[in-house]
N, C-alpha and C. Protein backbone atom coordinates (compact mmCIF):
# COMPACT_ATOMS: atom_id res chain seq x y z
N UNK A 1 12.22 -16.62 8.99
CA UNK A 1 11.75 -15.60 8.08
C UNK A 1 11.95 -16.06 6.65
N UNK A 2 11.13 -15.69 6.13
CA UNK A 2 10.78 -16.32 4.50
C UNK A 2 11.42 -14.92 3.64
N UNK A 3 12.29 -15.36 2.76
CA UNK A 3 13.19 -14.14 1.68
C UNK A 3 12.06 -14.42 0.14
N UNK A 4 11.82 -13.34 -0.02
CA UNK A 4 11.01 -13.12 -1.71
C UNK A 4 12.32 -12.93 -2.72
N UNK A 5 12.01 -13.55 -3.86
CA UNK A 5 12.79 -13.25 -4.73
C UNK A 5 12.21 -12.16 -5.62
N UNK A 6 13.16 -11.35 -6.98
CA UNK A 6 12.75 -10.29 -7.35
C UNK A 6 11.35 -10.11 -7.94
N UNK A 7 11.23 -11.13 -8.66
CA UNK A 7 9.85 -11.10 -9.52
C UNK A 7 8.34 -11.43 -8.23
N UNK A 8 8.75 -11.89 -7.24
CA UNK A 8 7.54 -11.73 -6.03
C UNK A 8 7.42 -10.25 -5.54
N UNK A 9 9.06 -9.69 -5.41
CA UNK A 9 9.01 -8.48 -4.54
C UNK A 9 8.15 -7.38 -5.78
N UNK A 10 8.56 -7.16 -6.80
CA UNK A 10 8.06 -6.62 -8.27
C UNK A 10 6.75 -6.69 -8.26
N UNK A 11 6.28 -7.74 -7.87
CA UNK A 11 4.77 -7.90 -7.71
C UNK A 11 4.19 -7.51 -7.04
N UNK A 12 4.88 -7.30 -5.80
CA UNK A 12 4.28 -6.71 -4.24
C UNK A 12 4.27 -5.22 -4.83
N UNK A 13 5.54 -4.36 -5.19
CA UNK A 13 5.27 -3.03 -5.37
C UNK A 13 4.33 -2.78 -6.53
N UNK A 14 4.19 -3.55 -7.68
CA UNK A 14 2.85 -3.15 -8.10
C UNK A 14 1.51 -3.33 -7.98
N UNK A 15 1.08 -4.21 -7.09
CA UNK A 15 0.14 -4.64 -6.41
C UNK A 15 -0.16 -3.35 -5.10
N UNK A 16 1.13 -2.85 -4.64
CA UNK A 16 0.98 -1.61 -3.67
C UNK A 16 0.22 -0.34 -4.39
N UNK A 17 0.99 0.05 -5.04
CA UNK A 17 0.82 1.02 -6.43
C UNK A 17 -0.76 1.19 -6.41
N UNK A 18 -1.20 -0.36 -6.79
CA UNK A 18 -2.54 -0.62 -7.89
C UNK A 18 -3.48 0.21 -6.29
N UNK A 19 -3.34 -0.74 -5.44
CA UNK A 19 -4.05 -0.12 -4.48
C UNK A 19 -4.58 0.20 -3.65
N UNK A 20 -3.09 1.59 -3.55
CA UNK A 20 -3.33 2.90 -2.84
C UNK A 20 -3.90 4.08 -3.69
N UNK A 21 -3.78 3.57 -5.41
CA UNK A 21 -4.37 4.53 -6.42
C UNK A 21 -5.75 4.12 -6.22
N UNK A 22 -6.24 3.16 -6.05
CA UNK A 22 -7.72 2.40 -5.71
C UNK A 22 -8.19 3.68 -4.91
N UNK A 23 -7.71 3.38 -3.86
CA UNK A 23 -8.17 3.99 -2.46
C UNK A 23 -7.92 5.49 -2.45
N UNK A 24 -7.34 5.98 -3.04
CA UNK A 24 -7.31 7.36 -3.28
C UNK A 24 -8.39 7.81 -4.58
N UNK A 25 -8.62 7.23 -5.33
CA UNK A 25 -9.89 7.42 -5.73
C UNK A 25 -11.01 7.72 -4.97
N UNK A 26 -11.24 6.42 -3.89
CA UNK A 26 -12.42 6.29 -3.39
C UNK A 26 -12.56 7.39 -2.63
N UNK A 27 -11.40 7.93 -2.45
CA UNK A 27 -11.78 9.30 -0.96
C UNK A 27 -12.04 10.60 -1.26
N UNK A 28 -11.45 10.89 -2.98
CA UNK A 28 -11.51 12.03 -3.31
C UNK A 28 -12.67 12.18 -4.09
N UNK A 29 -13.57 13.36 -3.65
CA UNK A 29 -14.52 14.05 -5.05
C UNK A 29 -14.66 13.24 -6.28
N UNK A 30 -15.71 12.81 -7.01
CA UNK A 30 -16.04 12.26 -8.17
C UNK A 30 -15.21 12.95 -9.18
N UNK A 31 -15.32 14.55 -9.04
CA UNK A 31 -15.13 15.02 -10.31
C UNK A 31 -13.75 15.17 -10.23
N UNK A 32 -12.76 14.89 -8.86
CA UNK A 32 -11.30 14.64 -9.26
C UNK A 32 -10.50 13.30 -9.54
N UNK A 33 -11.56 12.44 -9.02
CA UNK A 33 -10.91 11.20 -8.95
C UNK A 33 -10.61 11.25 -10.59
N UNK A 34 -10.98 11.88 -11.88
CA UNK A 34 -9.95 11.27 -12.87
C UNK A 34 -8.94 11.99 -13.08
N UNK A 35 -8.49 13.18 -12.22
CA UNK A 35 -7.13 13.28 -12.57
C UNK A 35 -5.89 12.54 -11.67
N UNK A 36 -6.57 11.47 -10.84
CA UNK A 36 -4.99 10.49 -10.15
C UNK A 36 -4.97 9.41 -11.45
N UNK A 37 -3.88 9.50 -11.43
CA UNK A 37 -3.35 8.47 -12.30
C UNK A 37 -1.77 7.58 -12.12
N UNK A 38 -1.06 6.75 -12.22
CA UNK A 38 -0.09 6.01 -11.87
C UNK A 38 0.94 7.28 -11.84
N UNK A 39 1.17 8.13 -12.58
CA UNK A 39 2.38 8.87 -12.80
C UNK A 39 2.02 10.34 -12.15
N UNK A 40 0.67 10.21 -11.26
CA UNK A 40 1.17 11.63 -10.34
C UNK A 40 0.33 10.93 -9.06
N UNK A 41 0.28 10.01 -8.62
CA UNK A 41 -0.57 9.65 -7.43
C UNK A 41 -0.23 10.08 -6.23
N UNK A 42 1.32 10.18 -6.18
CA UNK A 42 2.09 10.48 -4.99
C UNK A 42 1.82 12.13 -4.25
N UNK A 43 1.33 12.35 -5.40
CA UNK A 43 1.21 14.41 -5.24
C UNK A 43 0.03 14.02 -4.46
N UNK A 44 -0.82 13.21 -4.13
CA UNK A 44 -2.10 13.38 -3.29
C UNK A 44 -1.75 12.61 -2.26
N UNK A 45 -0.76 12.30 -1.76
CA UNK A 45 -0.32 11.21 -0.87
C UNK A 45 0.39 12.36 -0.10
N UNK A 46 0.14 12.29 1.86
CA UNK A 46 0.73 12.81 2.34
C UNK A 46 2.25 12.73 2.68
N UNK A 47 2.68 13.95 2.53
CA UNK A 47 4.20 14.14 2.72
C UNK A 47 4.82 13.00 3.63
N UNK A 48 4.57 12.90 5.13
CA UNK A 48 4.57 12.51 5.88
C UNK A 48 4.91 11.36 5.60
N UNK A 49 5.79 10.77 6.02
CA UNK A 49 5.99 8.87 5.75
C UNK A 49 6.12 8.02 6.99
N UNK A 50 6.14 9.10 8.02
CA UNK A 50 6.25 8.09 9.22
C UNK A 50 5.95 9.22 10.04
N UNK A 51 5.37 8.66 11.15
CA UNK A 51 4.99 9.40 12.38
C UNK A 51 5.39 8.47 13.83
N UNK A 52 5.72 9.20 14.96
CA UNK A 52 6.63 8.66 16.43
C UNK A 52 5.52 8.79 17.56
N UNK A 53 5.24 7.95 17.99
CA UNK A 53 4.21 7.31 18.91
C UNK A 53 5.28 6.33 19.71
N UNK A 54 4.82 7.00 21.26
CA UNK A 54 5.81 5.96 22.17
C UNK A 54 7.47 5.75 22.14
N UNK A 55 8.12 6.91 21.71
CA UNK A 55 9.56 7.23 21.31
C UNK A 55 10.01 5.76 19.93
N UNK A 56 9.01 5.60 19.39
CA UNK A 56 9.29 4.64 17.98
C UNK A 56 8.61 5.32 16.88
N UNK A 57 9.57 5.50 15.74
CA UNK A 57 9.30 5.61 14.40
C UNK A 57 8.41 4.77 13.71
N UNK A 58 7.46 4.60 13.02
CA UNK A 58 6.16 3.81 12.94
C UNK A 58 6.04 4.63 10.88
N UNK A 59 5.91 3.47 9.79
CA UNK A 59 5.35 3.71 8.49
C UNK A 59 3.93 4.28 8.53
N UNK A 60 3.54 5.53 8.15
CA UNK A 60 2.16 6.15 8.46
C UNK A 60 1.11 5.35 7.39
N UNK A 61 0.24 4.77 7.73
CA UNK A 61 -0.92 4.33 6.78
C UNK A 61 -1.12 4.83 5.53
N UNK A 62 -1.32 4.15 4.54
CA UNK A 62 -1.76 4.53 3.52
C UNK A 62 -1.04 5.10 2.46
N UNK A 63 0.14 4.81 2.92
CA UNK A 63 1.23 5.46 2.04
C UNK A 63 1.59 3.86 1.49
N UNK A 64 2.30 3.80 -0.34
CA UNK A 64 2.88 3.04 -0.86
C UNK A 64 3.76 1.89 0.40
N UNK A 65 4.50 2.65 0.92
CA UNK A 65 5.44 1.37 1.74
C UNK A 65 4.77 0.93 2.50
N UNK A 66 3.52 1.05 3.17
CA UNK A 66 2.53 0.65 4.43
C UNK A 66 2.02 -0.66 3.55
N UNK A 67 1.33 -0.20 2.40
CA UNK A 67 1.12 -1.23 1.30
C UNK A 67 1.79 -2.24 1.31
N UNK A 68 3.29 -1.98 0.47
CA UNK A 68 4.17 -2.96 0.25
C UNK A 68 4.17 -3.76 1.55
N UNK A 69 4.59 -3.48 2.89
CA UNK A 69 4.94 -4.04 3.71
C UNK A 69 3.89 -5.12 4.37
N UNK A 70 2.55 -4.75 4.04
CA UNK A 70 1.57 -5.55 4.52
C UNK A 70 1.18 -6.33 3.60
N UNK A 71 1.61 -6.45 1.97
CA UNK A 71 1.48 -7.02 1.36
C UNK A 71 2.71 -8.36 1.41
N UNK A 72 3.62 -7.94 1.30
CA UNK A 72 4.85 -9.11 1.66
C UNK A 72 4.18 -9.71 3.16
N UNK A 73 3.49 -9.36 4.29
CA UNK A 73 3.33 -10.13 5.14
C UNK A 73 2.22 -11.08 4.51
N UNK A 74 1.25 -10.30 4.17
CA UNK A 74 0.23 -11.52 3.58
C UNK A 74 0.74 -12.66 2.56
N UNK A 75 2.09 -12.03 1.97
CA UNK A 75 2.62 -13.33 0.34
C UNK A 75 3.03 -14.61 1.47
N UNK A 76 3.52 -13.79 2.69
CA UNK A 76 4.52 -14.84 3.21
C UNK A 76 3.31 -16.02 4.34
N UNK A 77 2.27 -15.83 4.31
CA UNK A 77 0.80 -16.03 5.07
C UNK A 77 0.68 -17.06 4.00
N UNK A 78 0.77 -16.97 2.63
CA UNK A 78 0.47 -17.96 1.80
C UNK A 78 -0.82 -17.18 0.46
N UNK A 79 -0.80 -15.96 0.64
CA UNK A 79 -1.96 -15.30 -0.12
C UNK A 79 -1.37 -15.13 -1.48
N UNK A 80 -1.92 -14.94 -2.43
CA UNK A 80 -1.82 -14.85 -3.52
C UNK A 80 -2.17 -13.70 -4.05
N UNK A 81 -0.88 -12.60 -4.40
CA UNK A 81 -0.81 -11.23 -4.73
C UNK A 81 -2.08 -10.94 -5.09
N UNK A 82 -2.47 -11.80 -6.39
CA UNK A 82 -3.33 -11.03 -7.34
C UNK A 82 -4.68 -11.11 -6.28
N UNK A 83 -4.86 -11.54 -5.63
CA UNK A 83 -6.09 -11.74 -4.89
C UNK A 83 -5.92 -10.95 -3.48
N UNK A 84 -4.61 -10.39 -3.21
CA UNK A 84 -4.89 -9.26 -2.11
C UNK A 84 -5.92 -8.07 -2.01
N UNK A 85 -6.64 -7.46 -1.42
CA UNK A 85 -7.31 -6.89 -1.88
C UNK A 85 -6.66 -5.70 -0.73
N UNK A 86 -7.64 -4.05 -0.63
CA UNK A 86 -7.25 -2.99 0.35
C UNK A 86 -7.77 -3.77 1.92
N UNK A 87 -8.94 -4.48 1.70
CA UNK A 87 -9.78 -5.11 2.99
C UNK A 87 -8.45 -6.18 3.83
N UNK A 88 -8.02 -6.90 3.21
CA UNK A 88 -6.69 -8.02 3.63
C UNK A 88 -5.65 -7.11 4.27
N UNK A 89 -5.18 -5.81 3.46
CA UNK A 89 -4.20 -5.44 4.00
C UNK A 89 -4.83 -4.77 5.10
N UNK A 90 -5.98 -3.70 5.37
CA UNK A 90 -6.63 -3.32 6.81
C UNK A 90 -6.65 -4.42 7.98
N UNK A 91 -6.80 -5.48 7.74
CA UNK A 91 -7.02 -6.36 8.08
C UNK A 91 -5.49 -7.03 8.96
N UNK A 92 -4.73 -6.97 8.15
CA UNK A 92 -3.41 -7.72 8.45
C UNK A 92 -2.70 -7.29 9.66
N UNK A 93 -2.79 -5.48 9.65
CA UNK A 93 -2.27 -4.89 10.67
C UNK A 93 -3.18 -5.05 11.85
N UNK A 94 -4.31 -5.80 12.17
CA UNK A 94 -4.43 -5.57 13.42
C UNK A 94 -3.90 -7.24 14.38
């Protein structure tokens, strides 16, 4: 297993951030998508952070840490943050 140091991991959570705010744009209404913004995105993000399938606790999609986590798998794949895109991380989990 490959360890990130801080300024990779820093990168991963804002690279998560960037987007799940992406993608929450894309799903909501034209005329709301401009009120998400970095400092309330989470209020449109379901409560929910994990859901139990098969007596295992499981990170629910689409939430920030689902992000992060599929993003550190792709850094450690050899990808290059800035070029992750939402398609790579759909992608990663299967």
């Amino acid at each position: 297993m490959k360890y990130m140091n801080g300024k990779q991991s820093k990168k991963a959570n804002v690279k998560a951030k960037e987007i799940i705010i992406d993608w929450l744009i894309s799903v909501v209404p034209e005329e709301d998508a401009h009120k998400i913004t970095a400092e309330n995105f989470s209020n449109f993000l379901p409560e929910d952070k994990y859901f139990i399938a098969k007596k295992s606790k499981w990170v629910s999609f689409y939430t920030v840490r689902w992000a992060k986590k599929n993003i550190k798998k792709l850094m450690n794949k050899g990808y290059d943050v800035s070029s992750i895109t939402l398609k790579d991380i759909e992608w990663s989990g299967k």
